[in-house]
C-alpha atoms as a PDB file:
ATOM      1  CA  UNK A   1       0.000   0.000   0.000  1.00  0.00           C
ATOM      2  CA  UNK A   2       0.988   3.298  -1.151  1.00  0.00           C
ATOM      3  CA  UNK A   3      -0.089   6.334  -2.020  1.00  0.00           C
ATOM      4  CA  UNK A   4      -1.749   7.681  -5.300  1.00  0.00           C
ATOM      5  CA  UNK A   5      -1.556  11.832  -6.395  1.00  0.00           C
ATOM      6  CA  UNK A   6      -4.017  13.421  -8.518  1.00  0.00           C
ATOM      7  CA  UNK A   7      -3.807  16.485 -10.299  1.00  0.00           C
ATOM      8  CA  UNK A   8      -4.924  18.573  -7.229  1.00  0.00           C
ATOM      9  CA  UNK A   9      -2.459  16.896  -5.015  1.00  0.00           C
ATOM     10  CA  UNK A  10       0.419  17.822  -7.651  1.00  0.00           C
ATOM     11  CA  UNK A  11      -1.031  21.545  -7.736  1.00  0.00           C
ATOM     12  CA  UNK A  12      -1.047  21.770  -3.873  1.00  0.00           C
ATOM     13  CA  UNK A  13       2.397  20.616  -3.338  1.00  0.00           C
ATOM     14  CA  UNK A  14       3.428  23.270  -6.550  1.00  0.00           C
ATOM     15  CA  UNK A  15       2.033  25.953  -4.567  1.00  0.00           C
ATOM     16  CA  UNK A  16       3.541  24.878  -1.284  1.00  0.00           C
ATOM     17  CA  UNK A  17       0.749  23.860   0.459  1.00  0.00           C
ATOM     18  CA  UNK A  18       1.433  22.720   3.698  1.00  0.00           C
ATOM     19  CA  UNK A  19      -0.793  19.310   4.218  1.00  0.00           C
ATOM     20  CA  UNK A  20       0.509  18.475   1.156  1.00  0.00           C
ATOM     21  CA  UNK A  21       4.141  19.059   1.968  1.00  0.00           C
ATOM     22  CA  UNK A  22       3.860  16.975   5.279  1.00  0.00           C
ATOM     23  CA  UNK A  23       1.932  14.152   3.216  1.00  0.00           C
ATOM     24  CA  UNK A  24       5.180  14.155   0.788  1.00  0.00           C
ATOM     25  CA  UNK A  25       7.749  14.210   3.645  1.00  0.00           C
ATOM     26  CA  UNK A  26       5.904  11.819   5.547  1.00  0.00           C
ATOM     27  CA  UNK A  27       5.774   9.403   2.633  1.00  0.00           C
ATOM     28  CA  UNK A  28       9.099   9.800   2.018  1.00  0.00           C
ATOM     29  CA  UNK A  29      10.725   9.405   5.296  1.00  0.00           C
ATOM     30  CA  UNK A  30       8.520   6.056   5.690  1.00  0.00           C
ATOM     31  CA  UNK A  31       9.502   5.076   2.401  1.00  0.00           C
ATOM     32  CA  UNK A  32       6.231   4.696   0.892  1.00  0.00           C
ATOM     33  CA  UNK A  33       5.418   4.675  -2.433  1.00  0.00           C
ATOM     34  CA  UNK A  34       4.058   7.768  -4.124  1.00  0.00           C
ATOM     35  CA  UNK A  35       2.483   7.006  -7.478  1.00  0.00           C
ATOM     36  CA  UNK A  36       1.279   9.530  -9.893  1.00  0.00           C
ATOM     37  CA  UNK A  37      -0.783   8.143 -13.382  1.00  0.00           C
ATOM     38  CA  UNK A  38       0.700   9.446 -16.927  1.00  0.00           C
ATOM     39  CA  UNK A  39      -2.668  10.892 -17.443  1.00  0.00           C
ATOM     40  CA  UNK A  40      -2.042  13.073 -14.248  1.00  0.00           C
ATOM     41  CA  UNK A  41       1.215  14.319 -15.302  1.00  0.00           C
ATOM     42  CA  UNK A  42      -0.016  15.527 -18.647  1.00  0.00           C
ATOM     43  CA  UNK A  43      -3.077  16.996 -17.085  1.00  0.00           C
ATOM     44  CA  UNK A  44      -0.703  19.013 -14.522  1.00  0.00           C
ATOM     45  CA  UNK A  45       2.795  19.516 -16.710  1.00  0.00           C
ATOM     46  CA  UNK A  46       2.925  22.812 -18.343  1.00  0.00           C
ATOM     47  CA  UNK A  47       6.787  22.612 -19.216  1.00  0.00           C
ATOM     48  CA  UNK A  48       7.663  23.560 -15.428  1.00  0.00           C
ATOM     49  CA  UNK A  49      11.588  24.534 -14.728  1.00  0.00           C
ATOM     50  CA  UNK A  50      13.042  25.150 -11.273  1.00  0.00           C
ATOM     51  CA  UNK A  51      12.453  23.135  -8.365  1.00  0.00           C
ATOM     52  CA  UNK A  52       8.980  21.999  -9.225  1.00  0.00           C
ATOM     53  CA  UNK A  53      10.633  20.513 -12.422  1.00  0.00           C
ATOM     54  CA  UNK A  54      12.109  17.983 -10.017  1.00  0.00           C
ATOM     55  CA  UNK A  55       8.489  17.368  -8.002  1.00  0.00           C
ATOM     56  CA  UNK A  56       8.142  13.819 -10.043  1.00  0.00           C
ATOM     57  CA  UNK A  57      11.367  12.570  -8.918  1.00  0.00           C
ATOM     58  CA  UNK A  58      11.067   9.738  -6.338  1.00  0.00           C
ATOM     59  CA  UNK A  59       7.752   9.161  -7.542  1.00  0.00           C
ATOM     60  CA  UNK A  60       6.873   6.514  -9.813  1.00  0.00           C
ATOM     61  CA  UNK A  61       4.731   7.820 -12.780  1.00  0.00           C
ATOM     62  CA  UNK A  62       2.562   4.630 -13.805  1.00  0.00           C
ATOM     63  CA  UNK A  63       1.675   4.198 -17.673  1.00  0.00           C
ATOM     64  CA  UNK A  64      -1.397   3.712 -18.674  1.00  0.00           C
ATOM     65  CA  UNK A  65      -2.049  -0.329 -19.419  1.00  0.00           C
ATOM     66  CA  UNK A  66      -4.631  -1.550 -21.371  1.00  0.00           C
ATOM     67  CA  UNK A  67      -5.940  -3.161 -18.305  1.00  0.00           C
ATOM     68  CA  UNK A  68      -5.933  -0.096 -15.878  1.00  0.00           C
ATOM     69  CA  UNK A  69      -7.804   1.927 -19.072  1.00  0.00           C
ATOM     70  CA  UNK A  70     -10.027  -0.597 -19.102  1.00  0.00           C
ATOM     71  CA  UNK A  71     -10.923  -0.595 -15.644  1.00  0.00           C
ATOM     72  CA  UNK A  72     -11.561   3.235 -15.495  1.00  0.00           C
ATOM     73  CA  UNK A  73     -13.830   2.971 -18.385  1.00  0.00           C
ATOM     74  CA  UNK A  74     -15.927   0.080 -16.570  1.00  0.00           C
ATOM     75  CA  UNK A  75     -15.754   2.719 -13.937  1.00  0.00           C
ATOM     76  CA  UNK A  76     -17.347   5.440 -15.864  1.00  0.00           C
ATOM     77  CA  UNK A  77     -20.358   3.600 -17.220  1.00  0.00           C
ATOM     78  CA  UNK A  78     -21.108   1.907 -14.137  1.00  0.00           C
ATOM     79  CA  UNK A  79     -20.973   5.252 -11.944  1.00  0.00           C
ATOM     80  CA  UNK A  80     -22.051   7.993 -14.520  1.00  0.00           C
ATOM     81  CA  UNK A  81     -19.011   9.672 -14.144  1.00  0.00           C
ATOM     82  CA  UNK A  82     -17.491  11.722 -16.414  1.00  0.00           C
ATOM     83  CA  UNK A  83     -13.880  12.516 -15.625  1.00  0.00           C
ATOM     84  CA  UNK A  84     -11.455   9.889 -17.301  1.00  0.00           C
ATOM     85  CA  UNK A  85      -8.458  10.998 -15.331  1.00  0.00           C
ATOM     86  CA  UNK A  86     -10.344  10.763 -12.033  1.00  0.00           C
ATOM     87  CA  UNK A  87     -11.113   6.909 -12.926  1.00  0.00           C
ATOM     88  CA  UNK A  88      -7.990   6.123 -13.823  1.00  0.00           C
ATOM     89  CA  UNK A  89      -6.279   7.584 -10.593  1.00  0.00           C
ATOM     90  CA  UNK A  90      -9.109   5.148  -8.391  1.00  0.00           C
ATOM     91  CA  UNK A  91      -8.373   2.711 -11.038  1.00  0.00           C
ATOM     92  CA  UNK A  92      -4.484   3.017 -10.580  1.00  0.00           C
ATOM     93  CA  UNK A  93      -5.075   3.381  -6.909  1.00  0.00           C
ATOM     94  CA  UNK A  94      -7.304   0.489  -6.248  1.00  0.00           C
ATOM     95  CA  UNK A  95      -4.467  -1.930  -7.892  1.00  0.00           C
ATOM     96  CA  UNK A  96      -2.428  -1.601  -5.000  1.00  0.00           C
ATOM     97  CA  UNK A  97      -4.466  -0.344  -2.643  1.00  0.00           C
ATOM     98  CA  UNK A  98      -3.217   2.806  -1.805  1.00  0.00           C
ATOM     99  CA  UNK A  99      -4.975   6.041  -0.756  1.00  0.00           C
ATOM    100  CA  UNK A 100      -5.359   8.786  -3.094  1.00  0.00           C
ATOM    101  CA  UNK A 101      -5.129  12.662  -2.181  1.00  0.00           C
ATOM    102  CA  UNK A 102      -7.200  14.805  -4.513  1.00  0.00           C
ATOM    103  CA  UNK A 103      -8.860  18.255  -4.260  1.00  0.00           C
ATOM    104  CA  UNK A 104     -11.707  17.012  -6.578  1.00  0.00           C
ATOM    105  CA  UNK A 105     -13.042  15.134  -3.190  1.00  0.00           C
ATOM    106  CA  UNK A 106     -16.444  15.036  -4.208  1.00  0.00           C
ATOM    107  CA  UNK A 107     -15.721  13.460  -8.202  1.00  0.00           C
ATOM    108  CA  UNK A 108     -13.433  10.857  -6.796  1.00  0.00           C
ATOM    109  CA  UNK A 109     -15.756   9.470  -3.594  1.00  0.00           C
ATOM    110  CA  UNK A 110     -18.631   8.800  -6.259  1.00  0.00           C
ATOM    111  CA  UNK A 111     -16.173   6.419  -8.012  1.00  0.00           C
ATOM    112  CA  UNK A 112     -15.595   4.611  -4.475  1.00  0.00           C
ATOM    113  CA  UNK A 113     -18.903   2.643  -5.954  1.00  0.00           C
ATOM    114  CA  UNK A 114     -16.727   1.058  -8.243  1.00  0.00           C
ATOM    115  CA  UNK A 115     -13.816   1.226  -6.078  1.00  0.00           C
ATOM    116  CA  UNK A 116     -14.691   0.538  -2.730  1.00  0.00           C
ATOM    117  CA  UNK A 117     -11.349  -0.285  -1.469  1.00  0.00           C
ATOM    118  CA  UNK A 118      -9.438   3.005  -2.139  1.00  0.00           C
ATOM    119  CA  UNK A 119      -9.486   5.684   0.529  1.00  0.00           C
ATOM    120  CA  UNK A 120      -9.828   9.490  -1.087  1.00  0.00           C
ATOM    121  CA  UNK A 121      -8.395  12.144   1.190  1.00  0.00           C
ATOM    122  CA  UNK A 122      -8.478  16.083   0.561  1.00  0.00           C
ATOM    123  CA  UNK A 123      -5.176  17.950  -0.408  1.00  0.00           C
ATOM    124  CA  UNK A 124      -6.076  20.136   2.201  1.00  0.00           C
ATOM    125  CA  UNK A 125      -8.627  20.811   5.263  1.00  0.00           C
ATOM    126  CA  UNK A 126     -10.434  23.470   3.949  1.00  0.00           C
ATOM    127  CA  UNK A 127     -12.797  22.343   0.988  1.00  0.00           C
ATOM    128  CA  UNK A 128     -11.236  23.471  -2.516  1.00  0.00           C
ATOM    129  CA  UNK A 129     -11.940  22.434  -5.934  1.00  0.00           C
ATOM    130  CA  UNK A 130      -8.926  23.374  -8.208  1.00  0.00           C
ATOM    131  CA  UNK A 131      -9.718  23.186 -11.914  1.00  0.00           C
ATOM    132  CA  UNK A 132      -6.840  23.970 -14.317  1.00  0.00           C
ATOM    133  CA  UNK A 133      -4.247  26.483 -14.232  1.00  0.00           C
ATOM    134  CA  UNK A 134      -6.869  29.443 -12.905  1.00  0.00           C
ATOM    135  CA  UNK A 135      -6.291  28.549  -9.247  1.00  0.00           C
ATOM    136  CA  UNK A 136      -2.474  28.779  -9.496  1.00  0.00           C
ATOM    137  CA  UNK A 137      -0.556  31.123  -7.693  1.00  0.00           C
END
C-alpha cells in the first residue's frame, strides 16, 4: 500500500501547500510509495523549470495499461461519471491499494462505488476544488 496523487495533489504541493508538503515528507521518510498516473502528469505539466521541475522525482509515474484503461472505463459507465483521469487515478489506486489525495473530493468518492477499497483524502482541510491552471498562484 501506497499512495496515489491526482492532479490537485500535484497543484497543492506546486504551490507549497502545507498538508501536502507533510503528506510528501511523511511518505518519504517512511519510504512509501508515491504514485502519480501518466494521465495526471499531462493533465498538470505545463513545461515547469526550477524546483517543481524535479516534483516527479522519487515518484513513480505509472503508464497507462490496457488493463488499468479498461478498468476506469468500466468505472465510468457503471458510476455515470465523467472525468477519465479521475477513474484512472481510483483505477491506478485500487491496484495496489493505496490512498489517493485529490482536491476534486467530491468526483473521486462517487467512483468509491466502483472502487470501494481506495481511501480518497483532501489535499487540504479546507474544501477546494482546483480546476486547471486558474487557481495557481
Amino acid at each position: 500500500m501506497g499512495l496515489t496523487f491526482d492532479t490537485g495533489a500535484l497543484i497543492a504541493l506546486e504551490n507549497g501547500e502545507r498538508r501536502m508538503l507533510a503528506v510528501l515528507t511523511a511518505a518519504r521518510d517512511g519510504d512509501e510509495p508515491i504514485t502519480v498516473p501518466a494521465a495526471v502528469v499531462a493533465e498538470w505539466w505545463r513545461g515547469q523549470r526550477g524546483p517543481v521541475a524535479h516534483m516527479l522525482d522519487g515518484m513513480d509515474v505509472e503508464p497507462l495499461s490496457a488493463e488499468l484503461a479498461r478498468a476506469a472505463g468500466e468505472a465510468l459507465a457503471r458510476t455515470g461519471s465523467e472525468n477519465a483521469i479521475d477513474a484512472i487515478v481510483m483505477a491506478s489506486a485500487a491496484s495496489r491499494g493505496d490512498i489517493v489525495y485529490t482536491s476534486d473530493f467530491d468526483d473521486l468518492s462517487r467512483l468509491r462505488d466502483f472502487f470501494p477499497s481506495v481511501r480518497v483524502l483532501r489535499v487540504s482541510a479546507a474544501r477546494r476544488k482546483s480546476r486547471g491552471r486558474a487557481r495557481r498562484r
